[in-house]
N, C-alpha and C. Protein backbone atom coordinates (compact mmCIF):
# COMPACT_ATOMS: atom_id res chain seq x y z
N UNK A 1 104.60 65.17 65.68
CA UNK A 1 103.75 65.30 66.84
C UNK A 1 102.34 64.82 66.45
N UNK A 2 101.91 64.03 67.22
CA UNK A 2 100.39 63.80 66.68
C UNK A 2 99.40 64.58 67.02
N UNK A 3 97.97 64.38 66.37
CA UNK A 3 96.89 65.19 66.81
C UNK A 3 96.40 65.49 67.69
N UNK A 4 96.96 64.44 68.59
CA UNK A 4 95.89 64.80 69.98
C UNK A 4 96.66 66.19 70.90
N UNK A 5 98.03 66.06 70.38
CA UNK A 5 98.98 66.53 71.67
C UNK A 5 99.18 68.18 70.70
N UNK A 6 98.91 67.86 69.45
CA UNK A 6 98.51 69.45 68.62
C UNK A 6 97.59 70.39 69.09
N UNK A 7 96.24 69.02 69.41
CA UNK A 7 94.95 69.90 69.56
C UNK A 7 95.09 70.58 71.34
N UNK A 8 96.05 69.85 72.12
CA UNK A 8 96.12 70.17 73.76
C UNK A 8 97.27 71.88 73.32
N UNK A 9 98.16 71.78 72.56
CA UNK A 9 98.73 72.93 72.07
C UNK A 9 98.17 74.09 71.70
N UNK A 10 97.01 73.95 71.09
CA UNK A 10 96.11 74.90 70.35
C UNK A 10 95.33 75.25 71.35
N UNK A 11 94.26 74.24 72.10
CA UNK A 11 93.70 74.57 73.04
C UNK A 11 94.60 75.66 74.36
N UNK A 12 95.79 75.12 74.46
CA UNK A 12 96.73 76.05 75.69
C UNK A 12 96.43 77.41 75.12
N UNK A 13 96.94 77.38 74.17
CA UNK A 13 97.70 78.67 73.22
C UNK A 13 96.19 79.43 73.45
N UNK A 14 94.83 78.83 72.96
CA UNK A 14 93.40 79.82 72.75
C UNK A 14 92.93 80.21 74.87
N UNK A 15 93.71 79.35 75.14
CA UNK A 15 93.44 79.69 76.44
C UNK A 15 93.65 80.52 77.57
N UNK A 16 95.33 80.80 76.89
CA UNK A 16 96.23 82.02 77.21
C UNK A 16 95.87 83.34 76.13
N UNK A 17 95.20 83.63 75.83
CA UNK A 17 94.93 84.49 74.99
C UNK A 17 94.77 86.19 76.05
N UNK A 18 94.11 85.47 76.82
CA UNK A 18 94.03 86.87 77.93
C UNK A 18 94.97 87.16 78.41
N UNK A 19 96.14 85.97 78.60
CA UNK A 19 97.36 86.53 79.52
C UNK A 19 98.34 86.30 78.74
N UNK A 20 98.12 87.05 77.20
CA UNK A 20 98.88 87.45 76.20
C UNK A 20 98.61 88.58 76.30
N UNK A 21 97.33 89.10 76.04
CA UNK A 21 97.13 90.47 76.00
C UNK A 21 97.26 91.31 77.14
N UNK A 22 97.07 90.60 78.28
CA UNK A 22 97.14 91.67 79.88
C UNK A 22 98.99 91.27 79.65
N UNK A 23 99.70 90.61 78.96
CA UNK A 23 101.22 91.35 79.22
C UNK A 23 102.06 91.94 78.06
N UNK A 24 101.33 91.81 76.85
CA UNK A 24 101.90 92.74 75.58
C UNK A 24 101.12 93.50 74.88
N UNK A 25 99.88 93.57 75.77
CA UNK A 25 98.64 94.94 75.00
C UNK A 25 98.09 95.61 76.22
N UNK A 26 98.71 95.54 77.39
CA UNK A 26 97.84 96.29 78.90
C UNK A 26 97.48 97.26 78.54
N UNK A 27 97.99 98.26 77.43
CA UNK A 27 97.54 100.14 77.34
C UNK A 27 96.97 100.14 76.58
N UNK A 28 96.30 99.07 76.03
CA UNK A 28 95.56 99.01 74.59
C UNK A 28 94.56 98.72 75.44
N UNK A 29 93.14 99.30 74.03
CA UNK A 29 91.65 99.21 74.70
C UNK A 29 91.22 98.33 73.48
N UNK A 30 90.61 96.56 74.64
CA UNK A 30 90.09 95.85 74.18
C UNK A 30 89.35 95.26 75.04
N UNK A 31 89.05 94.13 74.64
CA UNK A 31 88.28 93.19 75.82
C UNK A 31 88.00 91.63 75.49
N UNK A 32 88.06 90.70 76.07
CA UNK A 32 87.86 89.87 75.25
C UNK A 32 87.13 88.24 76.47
N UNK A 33 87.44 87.25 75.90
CA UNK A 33 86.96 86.28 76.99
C UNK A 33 88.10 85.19 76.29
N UNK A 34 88.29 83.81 76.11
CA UNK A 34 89.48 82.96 76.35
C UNK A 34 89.53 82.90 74.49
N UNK A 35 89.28 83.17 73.74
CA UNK A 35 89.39 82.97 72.50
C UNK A 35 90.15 84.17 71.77
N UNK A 36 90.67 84.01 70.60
CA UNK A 36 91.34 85.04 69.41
C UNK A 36 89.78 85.67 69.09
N UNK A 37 88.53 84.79 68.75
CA UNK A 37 87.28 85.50 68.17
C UNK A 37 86.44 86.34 69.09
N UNK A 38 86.86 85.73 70.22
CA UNK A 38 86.33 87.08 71.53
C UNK A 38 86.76 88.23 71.74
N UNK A 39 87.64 88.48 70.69
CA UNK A 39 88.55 89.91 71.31
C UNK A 39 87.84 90.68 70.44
N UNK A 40 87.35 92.23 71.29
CA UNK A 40 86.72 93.22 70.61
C UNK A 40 87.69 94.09 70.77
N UNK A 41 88.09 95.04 70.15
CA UNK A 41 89.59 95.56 70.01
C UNK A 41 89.27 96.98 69.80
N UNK A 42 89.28 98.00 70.91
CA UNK A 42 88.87 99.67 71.13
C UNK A 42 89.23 100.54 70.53
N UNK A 43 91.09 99.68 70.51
CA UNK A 43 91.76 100.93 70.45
C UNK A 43 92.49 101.66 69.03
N UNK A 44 92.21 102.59 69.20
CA UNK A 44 92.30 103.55 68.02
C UNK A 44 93.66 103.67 66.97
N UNK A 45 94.65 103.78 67.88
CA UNK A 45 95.95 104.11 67.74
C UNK A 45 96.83 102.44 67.36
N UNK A 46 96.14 101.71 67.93
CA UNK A 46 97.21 100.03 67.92
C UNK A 46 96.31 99.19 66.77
N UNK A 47 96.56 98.79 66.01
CA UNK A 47 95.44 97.93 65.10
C UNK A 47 95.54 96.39 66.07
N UNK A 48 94.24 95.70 66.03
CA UNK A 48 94.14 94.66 66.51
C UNK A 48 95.32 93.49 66.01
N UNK A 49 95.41 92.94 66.97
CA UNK A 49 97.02 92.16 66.43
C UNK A 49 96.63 90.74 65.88
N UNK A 50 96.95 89.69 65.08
CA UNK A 50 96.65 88.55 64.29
C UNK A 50 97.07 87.61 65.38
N UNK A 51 96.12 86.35 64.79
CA UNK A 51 96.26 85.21 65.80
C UNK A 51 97.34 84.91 65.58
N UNK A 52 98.34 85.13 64.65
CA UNK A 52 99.94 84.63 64.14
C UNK A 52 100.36 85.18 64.66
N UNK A 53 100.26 86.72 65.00
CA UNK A 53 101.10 87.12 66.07
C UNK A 53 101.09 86.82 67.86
N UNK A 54 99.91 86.90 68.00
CA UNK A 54 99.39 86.32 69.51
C UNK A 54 100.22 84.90 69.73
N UNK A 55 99.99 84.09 68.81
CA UNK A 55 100.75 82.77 68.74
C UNK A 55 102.09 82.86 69.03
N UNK A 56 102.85 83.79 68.08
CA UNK A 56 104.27 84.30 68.40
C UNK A 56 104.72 84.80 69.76
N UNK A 57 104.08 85.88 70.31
CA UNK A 57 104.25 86.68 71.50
C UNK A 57 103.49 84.99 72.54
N UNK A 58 102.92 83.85 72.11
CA UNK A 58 102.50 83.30 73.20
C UNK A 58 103.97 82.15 73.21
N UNK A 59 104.63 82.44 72.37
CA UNK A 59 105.77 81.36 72.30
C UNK A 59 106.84 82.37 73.70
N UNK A 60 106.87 83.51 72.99
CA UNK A 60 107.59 84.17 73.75
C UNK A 60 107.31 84.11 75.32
N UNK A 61 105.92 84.22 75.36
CA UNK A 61 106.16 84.53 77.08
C UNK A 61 106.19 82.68 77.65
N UNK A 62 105.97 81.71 77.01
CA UNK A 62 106.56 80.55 77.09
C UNK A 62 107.92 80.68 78.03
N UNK A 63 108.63 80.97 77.13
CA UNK A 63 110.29 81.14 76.56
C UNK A 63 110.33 82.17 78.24
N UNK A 64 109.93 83.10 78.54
CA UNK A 64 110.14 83.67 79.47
C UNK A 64 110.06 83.77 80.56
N UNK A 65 108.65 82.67 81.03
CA UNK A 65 108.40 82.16 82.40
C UNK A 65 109.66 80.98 82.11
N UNK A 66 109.81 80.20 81.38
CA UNK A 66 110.86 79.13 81.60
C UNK A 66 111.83 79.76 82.05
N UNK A 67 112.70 80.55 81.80
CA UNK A 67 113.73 81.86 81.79
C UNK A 67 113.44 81.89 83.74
N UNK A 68 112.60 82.79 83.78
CA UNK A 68 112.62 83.15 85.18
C UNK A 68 112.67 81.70 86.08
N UNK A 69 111.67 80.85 85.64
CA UNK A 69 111.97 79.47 86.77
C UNK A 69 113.49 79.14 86.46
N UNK A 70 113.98 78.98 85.63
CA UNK A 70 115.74 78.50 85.50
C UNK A 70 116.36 79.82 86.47
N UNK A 71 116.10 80.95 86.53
CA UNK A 71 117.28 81.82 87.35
C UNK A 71 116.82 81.92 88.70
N UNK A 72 115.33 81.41 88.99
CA UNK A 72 115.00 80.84 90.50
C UNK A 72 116.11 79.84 90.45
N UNK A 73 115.74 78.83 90.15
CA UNK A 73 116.53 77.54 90.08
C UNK A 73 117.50 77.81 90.28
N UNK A 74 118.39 78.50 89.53
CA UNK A 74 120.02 79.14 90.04
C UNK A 74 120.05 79.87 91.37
N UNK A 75 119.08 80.75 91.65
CA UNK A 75 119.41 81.43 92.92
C UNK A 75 119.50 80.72 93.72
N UNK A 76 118.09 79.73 93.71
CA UNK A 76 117.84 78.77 94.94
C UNK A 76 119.19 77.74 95.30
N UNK A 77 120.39 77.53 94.34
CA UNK A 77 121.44 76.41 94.41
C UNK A 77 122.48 77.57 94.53
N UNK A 78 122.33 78.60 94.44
CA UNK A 78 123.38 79.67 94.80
C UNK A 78 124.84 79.03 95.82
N UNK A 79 124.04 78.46 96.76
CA UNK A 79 124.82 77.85 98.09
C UNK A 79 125.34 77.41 98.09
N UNK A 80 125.04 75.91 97.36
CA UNK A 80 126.06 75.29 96.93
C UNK A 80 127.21 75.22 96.44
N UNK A 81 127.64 75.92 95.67
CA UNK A 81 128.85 76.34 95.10
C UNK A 81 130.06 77.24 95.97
N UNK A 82 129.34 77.81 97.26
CA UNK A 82 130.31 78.63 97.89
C UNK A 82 131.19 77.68 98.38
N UNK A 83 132.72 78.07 98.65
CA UNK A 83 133.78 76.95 98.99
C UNK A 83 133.41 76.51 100.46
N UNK A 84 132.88 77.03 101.13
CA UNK A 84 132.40 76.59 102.39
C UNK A 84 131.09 75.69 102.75
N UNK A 85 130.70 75.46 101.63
CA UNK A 85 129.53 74.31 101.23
C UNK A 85 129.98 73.05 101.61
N UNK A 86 129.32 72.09 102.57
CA UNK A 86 129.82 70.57 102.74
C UNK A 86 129.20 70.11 101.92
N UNK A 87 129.55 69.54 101.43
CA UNK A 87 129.00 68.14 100.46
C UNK A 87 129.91 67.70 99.79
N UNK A 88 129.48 66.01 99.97
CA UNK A 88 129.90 65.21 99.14
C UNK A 88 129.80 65.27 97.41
N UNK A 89 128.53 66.06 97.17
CA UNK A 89 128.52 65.95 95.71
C UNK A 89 128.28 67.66 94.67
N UNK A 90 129.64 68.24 95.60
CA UNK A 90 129.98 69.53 94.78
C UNK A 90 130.01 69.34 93.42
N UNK A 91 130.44 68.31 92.21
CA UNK A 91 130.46 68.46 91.13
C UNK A 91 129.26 67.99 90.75
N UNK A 92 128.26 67.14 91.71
CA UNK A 92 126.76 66.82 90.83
C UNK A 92 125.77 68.56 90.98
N UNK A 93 126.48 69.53 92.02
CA UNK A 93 125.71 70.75 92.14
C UNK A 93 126.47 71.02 91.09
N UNK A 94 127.75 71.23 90.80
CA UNK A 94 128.41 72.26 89.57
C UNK A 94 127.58 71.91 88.12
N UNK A 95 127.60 70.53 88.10
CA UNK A 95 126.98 69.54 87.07
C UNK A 95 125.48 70.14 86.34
N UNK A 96 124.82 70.33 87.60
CA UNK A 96 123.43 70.61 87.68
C UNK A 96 122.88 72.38 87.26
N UNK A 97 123.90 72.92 87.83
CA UNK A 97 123.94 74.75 87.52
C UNK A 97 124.26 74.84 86.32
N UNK A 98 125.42 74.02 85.75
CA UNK A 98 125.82 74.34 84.18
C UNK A 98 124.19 73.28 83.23
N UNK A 99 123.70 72.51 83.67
CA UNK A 99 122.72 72.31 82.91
C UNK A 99 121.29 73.29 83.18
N UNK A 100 121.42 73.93 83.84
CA UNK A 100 120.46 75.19 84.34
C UNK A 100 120.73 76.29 83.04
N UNK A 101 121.91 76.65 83.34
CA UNK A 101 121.98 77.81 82.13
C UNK A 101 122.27 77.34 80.59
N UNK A 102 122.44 75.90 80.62
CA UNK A 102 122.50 75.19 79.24
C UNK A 102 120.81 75.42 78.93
N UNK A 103 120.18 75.07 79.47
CA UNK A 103 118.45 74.86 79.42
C UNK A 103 117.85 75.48 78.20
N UNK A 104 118.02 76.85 78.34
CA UNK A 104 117.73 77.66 77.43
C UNK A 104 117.64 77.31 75.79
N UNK A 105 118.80 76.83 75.49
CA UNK A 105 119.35 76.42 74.27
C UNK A 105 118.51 74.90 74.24
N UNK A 106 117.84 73.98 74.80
CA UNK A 106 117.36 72.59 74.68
C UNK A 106 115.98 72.42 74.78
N UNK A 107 115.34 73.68 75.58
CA UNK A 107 114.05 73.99 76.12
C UNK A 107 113.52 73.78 74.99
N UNK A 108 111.58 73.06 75.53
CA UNK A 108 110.89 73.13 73.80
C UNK A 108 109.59 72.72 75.21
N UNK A 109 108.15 73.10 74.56
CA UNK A 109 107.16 72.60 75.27
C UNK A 109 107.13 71.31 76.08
N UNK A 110 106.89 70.85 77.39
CA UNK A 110 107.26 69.38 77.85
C UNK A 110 108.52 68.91 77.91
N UNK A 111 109.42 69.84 78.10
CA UNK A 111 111.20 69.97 78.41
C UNK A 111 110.89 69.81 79.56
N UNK A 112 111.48 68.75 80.95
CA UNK A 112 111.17 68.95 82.12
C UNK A 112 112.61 69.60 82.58
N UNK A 113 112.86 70.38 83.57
CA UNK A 113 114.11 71.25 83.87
C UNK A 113 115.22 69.90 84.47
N UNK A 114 116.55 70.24 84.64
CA UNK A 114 117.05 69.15 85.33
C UNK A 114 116.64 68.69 86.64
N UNK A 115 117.11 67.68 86.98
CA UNK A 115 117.05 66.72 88.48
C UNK A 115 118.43 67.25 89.26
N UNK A 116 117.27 68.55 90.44
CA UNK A 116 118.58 69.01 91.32
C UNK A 116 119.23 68.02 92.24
N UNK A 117 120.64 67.72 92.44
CA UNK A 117 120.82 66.93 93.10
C UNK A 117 120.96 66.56 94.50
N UNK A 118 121.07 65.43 95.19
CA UNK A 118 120.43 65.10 96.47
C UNK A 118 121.79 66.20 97.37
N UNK A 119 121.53 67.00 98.29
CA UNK A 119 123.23 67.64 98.84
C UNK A 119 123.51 66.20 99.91
């Protein structure tokens, strides 16, 4: 990967930093503004967590909004598949659902989801 598309990675990652912590530290007392060095960290009981970990938990919630848009994606083609569905191109919908729940396993940053097909 080259530098430029590293430094747009790093920049995402320092940018989501708040909406790392408002979804895997909400009961924790901190505060912070878009950086790892902005975080002033309150709370008593949780030790402040490492940018290696923030990084980790920011892979994760990656991994998890992708997750939820793929089982939209499935709900939304739900239809298709019922035997009372017209279309000409029932196996490009069957085609398209099995690469929906394949996704998971191929997904990586700039993975675009499949091309639902025309009914």
């Amino acid at each position: 990967m080259d530098k430029k598309k590293l430094n747009q990675l790093y920049m995402e990652k320092q940018s989501n930093i708040l909406k790392i912590l408002l979804k895997y530290h909400l009961n924790d007392k901190w505060c912070c503004e878009d950086t790892y060095e902005s975080i002033e960290w309150h709370d008593t009981t949780t030790p402040k967590p490492s940018k290696e970990h923030l990084e980790l938990l920011y892979d994760d919630l990656l991994k998890e909004e992708m997750r939820e848009e793929r089982n939209q994606l499935l709900k939304d083609s739900d239809y298709t598949v019922l035997p009372d569905f017209p279309s000409a191109n029932k196996q490009a919908w069957l085609d398209y659902r099995q690469q929906l729940r394949d996704f998971p396993s191929v997904w990586s940053v700039g993975v675009s989801f499949p091309v639902k097909p025309i009914s």
